[in-house]
PDB file of N, CA and C in Angstrom:
ATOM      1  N   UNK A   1       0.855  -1.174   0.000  1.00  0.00           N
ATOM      2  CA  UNK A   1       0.000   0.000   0.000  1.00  0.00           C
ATOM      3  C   UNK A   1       0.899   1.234   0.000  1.00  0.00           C
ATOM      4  N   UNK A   2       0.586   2.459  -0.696  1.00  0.00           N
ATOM      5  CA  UNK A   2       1.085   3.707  -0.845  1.00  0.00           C
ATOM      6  C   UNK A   2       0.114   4.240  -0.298  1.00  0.00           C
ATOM      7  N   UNK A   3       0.829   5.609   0.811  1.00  0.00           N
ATOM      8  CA  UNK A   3       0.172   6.626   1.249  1.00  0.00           C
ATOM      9  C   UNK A   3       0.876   7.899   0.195  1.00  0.00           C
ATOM     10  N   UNK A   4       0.507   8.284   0.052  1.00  0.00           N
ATOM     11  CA  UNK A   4       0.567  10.026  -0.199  1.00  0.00           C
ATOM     12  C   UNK A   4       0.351  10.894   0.895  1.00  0.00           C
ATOM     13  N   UNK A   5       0.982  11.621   1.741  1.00  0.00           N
ATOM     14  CA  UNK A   5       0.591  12.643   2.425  1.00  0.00           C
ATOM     15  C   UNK A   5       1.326  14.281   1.502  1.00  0.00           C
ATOM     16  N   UNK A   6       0.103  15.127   2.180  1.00  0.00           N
ATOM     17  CA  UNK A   6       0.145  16.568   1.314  1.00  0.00           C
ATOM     18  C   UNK A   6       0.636  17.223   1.854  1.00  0.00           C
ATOM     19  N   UNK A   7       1.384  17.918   2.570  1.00  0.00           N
ATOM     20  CA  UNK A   7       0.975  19.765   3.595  1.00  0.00           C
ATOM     21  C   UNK A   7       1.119  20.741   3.201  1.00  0.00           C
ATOM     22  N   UNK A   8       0.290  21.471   3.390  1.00  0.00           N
ATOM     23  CA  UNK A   8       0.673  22.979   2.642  1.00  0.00           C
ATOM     24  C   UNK A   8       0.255  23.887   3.695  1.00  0.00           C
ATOM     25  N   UNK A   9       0.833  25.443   3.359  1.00  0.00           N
ATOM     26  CA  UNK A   9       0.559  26.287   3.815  1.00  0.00           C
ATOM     27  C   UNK A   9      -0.079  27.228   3.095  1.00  0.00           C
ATOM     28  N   UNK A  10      -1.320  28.171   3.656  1.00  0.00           N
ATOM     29  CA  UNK A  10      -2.083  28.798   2.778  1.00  0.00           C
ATOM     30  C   UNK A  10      -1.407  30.460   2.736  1.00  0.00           C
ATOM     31  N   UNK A  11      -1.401  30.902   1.988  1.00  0.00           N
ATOM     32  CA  UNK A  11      -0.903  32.536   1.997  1.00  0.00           C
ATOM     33  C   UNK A  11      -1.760  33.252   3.139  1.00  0.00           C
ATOM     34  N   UNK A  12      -1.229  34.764   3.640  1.00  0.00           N
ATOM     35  CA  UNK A  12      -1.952  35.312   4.197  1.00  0.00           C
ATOM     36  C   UNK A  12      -3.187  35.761   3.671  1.00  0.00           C
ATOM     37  N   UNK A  13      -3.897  36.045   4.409  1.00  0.00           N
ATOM     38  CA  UNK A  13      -5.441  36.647   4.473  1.00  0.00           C
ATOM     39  C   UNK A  13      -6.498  35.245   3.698  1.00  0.00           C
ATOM     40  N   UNK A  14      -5.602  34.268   3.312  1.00  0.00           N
ATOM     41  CA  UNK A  14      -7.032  33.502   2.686  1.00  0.00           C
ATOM     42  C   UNK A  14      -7.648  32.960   4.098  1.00  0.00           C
ATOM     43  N   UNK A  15      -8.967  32.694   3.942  1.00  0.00           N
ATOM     44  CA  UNK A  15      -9.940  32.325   4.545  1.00  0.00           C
ATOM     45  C   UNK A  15      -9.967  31.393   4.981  1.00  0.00           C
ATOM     46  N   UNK A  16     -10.517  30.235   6.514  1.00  0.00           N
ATOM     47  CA  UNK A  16     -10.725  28.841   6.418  1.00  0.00           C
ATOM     48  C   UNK A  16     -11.584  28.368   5.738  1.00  0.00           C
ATOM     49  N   UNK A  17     -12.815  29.165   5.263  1.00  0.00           N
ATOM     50  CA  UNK A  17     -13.498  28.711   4.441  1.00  0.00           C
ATOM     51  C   UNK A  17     -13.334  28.104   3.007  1.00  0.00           C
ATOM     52  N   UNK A  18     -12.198  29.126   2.615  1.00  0.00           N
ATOM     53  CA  UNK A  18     -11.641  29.110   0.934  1.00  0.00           C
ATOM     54  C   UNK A  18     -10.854  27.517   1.376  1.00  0.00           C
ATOM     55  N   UNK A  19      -9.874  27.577   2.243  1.00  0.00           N
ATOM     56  CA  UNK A  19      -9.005  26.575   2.741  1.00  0.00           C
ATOM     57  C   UNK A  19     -10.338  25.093   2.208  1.00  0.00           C
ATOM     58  N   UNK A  20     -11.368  25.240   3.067  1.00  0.00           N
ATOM     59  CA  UNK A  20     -12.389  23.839   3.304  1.00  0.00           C
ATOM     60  C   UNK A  20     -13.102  23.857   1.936  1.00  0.00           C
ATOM     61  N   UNK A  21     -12.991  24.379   1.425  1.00  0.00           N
ATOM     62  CA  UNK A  21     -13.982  24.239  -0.657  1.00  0.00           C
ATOM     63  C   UNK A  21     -12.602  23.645  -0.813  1.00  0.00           C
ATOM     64  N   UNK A  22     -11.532  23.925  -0.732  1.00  0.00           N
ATOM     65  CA  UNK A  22     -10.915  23.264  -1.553  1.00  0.00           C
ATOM     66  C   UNK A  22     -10.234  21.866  -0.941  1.00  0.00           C
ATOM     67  N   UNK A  23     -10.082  21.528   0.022  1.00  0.00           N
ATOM     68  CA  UNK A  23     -10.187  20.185   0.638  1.00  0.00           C
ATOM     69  C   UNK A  23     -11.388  19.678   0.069  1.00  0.00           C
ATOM     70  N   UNK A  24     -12.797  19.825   0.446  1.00  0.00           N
ATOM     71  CA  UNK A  24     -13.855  19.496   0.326  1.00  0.00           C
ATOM     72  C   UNK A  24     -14.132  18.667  -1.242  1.00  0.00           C
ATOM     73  N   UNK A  25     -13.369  19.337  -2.227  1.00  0.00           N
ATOM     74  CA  UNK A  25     -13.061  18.833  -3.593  1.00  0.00           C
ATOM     75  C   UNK A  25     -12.380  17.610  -3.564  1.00  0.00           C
ATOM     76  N   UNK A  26     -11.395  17.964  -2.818  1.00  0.00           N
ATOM     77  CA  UNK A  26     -10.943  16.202  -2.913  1.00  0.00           C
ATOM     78  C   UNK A  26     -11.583  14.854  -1.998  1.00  0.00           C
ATOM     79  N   UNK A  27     -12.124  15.508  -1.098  1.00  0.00           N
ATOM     80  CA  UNK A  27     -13.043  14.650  -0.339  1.00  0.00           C
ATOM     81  C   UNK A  27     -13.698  14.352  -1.685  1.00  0.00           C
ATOM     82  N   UNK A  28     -14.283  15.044  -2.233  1.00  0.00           N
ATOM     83  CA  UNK A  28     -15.186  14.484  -3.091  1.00  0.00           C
ATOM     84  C   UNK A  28     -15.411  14.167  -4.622  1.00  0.00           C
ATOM     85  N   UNK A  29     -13.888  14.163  -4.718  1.00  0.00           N
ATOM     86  CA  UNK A  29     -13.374  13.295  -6.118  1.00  0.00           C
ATOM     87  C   UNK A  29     -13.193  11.897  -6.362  1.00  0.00           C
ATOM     88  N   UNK A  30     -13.996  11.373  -7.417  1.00  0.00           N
ATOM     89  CA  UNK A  30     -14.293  10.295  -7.984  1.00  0.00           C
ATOM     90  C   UNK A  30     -12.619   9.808  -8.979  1.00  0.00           C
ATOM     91  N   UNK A  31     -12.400   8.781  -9.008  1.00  0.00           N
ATOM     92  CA  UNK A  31     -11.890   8.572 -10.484  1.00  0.00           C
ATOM     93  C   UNK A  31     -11.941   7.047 -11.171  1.00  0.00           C
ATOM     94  N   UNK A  32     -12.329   7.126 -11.883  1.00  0.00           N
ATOM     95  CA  UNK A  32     -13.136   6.158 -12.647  1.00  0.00           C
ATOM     96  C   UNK A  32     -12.323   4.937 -12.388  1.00  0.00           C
ATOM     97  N   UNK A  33     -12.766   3.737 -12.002  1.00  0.00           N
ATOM     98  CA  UNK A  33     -11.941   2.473 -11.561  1.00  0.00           C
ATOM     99  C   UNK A  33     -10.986   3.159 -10.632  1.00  0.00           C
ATOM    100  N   UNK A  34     -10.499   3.816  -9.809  1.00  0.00           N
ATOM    101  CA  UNK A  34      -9.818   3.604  -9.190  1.00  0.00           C
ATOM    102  C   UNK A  34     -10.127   3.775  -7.550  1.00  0.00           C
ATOM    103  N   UNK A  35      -9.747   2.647  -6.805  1.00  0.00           N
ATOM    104  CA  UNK A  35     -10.287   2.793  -5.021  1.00  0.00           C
ATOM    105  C   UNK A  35      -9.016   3.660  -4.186  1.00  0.00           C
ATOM    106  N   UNK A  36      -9.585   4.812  -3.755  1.00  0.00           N
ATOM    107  CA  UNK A  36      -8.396   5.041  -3.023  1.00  0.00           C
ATOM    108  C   UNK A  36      -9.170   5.259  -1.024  1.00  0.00           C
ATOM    109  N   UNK A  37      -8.220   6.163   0.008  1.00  0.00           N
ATOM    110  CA  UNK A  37      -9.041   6.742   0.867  1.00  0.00           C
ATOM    111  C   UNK A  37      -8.260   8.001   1.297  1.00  0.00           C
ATOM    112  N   UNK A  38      -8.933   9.083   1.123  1.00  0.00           N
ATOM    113  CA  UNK A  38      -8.482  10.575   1.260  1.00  0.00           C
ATOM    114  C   UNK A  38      -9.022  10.440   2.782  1.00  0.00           C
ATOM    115  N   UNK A  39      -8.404  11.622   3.844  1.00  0.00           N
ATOM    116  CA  UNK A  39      -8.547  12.419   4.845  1.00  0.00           C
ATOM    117  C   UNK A  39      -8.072  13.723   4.980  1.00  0.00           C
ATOM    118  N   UNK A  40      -8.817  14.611   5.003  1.00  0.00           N
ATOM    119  CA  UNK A  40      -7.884  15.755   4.901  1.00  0.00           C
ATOM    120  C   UNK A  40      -8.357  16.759   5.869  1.00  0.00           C
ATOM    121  N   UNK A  41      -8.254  17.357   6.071  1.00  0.00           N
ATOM    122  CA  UNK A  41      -8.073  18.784   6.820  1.00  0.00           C
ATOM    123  C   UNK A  41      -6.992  19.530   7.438  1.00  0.00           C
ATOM    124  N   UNK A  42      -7.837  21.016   8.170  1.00  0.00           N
ATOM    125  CA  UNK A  42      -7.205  21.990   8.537  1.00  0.00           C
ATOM    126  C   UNK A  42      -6.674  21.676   9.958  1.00  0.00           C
ATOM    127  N   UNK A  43      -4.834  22.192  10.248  1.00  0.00           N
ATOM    128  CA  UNK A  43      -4.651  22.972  11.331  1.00  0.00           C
ATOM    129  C   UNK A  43      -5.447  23.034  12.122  1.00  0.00           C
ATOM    130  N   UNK A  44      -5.547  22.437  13.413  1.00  0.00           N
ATOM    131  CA  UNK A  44      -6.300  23.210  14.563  1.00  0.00           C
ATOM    132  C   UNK A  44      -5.438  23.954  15.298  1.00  0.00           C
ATOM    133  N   UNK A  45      -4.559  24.338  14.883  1.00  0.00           N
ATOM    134  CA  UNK A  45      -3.758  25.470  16.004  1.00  0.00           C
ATOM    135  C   UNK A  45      -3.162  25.040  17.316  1.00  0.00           C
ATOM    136  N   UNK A  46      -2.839  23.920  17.020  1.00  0.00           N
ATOM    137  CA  UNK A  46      -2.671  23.655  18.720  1.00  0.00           C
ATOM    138  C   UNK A  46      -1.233  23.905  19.118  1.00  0.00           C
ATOM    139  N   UNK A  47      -0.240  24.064  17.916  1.00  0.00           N
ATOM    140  CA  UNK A  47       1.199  24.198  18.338  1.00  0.00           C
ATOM    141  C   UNK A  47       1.799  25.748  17.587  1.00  0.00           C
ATOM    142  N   UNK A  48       2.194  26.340  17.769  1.00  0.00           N
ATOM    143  CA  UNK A  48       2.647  27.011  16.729  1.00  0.00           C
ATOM    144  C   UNK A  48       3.396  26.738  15.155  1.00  0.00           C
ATOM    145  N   UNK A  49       3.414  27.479  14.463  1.00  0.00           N
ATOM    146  CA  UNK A  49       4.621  26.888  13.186  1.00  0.00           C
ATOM    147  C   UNK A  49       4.105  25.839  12.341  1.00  0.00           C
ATOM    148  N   UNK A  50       2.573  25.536  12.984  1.00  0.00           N
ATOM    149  CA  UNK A  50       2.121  24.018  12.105  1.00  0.00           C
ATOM    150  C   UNK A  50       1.818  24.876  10.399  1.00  0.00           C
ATOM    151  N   UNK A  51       1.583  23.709   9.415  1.00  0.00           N
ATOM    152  CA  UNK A  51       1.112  23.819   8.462  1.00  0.00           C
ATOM    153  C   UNK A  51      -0.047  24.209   8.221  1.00  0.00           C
ATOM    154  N   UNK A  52      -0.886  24.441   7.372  1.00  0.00           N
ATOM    155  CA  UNK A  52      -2.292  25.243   7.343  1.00  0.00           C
ATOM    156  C   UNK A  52      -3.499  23.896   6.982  1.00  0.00           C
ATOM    157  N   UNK A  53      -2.842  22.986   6.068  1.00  0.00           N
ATOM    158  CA  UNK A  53      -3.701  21.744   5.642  1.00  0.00           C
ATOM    159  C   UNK A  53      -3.013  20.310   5.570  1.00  0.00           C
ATOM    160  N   UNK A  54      -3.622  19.425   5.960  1.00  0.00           N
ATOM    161  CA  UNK A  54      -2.961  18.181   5.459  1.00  0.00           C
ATOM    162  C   UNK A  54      -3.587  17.292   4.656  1.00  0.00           C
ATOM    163  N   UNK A  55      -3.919  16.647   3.920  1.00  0.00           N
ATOM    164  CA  UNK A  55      -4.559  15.284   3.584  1.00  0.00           C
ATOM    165  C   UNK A  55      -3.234  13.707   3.263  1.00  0.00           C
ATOM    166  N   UNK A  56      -3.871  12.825   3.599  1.00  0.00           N
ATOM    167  CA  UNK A  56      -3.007  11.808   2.898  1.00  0.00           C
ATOM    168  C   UNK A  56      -4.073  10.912   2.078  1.00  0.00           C
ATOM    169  N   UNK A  57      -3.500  10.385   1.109  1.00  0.00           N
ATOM    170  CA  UNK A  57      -4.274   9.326  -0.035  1.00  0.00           C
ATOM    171  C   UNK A  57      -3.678   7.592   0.563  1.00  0.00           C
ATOM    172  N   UNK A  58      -4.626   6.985   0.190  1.00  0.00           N
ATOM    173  CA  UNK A  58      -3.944   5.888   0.499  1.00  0.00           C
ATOM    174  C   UNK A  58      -4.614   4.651  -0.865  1.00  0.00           C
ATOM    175  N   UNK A  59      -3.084   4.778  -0.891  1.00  0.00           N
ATOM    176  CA  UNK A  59      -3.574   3.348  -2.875  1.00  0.00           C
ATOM    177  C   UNK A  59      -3.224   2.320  -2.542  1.00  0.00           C
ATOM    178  N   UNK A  60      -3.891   1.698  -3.174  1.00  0.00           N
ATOM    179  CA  UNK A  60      -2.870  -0.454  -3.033  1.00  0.00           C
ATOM    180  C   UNK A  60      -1.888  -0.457  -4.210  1.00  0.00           C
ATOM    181  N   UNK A  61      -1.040   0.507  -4.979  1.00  0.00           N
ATOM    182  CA  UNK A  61      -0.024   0.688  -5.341  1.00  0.00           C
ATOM    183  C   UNK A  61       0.853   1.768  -5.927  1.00  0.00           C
ATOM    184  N   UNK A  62       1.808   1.645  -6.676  1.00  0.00           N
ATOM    185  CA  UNK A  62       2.469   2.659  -7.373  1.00  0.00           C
ATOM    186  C   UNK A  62       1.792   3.476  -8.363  1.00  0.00           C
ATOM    187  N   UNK A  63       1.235   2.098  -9.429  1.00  0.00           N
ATOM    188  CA  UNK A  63       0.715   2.636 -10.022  1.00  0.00           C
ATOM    189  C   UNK A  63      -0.575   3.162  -9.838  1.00  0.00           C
ATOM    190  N   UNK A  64      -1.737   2.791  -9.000  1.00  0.00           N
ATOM    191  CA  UNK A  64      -3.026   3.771  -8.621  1.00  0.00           C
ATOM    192  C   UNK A  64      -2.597   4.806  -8.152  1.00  0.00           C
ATOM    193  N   UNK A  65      -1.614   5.423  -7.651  1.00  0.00           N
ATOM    194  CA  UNK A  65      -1.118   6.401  -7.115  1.00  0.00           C
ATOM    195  C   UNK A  65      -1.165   7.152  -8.243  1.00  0.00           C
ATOM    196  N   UNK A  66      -0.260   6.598  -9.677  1.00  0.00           N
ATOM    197  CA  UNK A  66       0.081   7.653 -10.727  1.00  0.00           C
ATOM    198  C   UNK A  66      -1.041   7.804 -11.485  1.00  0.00           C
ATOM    199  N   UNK A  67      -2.173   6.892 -11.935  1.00  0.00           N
ATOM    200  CA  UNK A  67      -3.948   7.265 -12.326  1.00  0.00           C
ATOM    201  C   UNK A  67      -3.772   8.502 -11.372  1.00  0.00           C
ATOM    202  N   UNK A  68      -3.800   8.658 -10.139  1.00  0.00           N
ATOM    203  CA  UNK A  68      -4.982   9.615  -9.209  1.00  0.00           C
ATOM    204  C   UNK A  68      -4.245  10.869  -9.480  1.00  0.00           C
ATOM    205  N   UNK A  69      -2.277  10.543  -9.517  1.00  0.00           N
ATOM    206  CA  UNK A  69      -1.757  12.192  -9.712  1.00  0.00           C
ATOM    207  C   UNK A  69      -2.357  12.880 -11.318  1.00  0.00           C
ATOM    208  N   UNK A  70      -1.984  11.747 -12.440  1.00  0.00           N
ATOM    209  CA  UNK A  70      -2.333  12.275 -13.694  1.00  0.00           C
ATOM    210  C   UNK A  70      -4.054  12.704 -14.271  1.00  0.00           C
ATOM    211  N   UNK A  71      -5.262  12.224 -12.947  1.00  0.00           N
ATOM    212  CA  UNK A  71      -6.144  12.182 -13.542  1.00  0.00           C
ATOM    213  C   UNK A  71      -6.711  14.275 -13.653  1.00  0.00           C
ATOM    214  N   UNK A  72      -7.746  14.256 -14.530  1.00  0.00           N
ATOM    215  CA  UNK A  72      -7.692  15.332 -15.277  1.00  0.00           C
ATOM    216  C   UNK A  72      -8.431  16.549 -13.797  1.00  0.00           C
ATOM    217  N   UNK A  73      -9.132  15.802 -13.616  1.00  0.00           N
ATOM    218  CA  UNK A  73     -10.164  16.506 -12.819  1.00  0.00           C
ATOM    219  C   UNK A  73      -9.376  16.736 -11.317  1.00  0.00           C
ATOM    220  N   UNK A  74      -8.521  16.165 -10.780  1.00  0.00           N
ATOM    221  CA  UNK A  74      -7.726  16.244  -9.482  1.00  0.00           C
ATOM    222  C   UNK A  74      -6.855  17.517  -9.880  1.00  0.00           C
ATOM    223  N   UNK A  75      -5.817  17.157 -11.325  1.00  0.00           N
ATOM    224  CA  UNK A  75      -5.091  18.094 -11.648  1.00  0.00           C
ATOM    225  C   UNK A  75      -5.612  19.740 -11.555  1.00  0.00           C
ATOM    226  N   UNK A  76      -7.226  19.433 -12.297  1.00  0.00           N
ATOM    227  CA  UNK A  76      -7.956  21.168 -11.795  1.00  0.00           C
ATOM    228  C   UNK A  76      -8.251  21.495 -10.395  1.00  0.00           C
ATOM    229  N   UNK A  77      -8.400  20.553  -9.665  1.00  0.00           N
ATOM    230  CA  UNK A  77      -8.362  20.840  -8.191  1.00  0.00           C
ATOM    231  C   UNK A  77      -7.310  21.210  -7.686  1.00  0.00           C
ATOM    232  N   UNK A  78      -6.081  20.843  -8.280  1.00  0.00           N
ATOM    233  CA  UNK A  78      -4.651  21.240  -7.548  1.00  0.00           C
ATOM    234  C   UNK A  78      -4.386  22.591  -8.213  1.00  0.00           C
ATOM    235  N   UNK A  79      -4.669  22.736  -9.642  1.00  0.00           N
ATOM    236  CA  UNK A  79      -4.375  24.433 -10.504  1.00  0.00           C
ATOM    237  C   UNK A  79      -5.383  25.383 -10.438  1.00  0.00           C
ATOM    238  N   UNK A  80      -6.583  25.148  -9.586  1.00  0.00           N
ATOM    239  CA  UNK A  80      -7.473  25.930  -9.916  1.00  0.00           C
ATOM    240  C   UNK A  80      -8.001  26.422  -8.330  1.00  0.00           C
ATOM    241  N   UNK A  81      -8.024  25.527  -7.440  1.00  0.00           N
ATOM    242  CA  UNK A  81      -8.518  25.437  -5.935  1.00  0.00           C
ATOM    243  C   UNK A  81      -7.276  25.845  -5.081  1.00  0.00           C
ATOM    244  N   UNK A  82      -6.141  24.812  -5.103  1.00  0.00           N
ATOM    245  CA  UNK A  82      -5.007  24.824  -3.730  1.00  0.00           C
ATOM    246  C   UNK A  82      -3.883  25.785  -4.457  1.00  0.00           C
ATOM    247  N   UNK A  83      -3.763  25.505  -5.933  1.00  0.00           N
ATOM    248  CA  UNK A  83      -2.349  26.845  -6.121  1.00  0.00           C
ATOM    249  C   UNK A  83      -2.348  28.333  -5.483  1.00  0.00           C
ATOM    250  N   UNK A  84      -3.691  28.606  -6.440  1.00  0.00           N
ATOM    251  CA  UNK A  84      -3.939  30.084  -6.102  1.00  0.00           C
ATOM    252  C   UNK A  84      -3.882  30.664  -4.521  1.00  0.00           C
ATOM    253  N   UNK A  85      -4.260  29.856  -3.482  1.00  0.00           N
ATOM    254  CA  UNK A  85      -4.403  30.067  -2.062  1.00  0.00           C
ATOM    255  C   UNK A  85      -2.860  29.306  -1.027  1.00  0.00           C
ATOM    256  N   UNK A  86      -2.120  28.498  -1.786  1.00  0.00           N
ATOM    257  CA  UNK A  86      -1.109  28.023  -1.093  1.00  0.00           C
ATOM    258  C   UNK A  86       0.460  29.077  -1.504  1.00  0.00           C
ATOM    259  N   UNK A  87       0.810  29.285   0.084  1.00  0.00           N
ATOM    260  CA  UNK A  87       2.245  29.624  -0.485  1.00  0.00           C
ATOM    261  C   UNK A  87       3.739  28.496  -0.371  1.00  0.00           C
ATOM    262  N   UNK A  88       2.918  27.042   0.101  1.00  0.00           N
ATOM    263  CA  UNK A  88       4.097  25.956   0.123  1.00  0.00           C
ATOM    264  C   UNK A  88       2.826  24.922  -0.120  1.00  0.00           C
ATOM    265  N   UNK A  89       3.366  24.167  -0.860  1.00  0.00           N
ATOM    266  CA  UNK A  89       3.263  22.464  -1.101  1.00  0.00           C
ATOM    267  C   UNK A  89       3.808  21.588  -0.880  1.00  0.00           C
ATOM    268  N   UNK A  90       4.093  20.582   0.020  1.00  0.00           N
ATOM    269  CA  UNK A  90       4.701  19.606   0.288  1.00  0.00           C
ATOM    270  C   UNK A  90       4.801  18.115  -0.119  1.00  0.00           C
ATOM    271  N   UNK A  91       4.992  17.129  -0.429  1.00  0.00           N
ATOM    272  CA  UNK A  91       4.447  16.031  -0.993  1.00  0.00           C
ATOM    273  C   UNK A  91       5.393  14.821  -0.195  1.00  0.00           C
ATOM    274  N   UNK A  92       5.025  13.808  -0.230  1.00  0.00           N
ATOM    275  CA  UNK A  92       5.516  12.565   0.044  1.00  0.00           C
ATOM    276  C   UNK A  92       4.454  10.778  -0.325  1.00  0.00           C
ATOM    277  N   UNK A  93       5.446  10.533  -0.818  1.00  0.00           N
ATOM    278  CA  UNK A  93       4.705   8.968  -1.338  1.00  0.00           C
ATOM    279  C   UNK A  93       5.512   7.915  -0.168  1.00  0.00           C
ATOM    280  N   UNK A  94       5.315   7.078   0.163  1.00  0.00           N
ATOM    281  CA  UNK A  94       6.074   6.447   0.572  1.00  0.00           C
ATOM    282  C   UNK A  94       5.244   5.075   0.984  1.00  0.00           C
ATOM    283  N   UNK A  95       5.616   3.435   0.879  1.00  0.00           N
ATOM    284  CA  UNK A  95       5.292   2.473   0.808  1.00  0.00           C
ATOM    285  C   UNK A  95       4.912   2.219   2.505  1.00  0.00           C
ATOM    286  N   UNK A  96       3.369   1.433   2.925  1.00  0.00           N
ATOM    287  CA  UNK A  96       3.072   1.623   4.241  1.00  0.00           C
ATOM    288  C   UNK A  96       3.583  -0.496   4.740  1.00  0.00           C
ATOM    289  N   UNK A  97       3.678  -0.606   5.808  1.00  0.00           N
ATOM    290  CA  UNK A  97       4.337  -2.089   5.932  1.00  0.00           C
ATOM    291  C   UNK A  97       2.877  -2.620   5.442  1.00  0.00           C
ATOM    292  N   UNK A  98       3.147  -4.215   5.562  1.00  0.00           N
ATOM    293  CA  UNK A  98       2.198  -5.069   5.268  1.00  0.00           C
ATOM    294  C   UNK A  98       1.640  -5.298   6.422  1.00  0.00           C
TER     295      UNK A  98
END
């Protein structure tokens, strides 16, 4: 199994609201044959210095991983929803034990 985890930080003055439409998109993206499980949300503030959002994906491989990065409709969620409002993106794939 592959996880994907995300973090980003949102620029100043955007909103938690703007922040949760655009999580909320990937909560609620489909992609055709493929099973994955998203979790995502905001920061609750509890430490200083934290990140603003997290989600992680979780695939049963390499390749469902690369369907979900290349699919068309995620890609507009990442250029159209999280660019415009993030000033860092973070990424990590990494294989979970058996």
């Amino acid at each position: 199994m592959i996880r994907n985890v995300v973090v980003g930080v949102v620029a100043d003055g955007v909103p938690p609201e703007q922040v949760e439409t655009a999580l909320q998109a990937l909560r609620d993206l489909r992609v055709e044959g493929l099973e994955f499980t998203l979790l995502a949300g905001q920061d609750r503030g509890l430490r200083p210095g934290n990140a603003s959002y997290c989600l992680t994906v979780d695939f049963p491989d390499d390749e469902a991983y690369r369907v979900y990065d290349a699919d068309p409709e995620h890609n507009r969620i990442r250029r159209e929803l999280f660019a415009p409002i993030s000033s860092s993106i973070q990424r990590i794939q990494f294989a979970l034990p058996d």
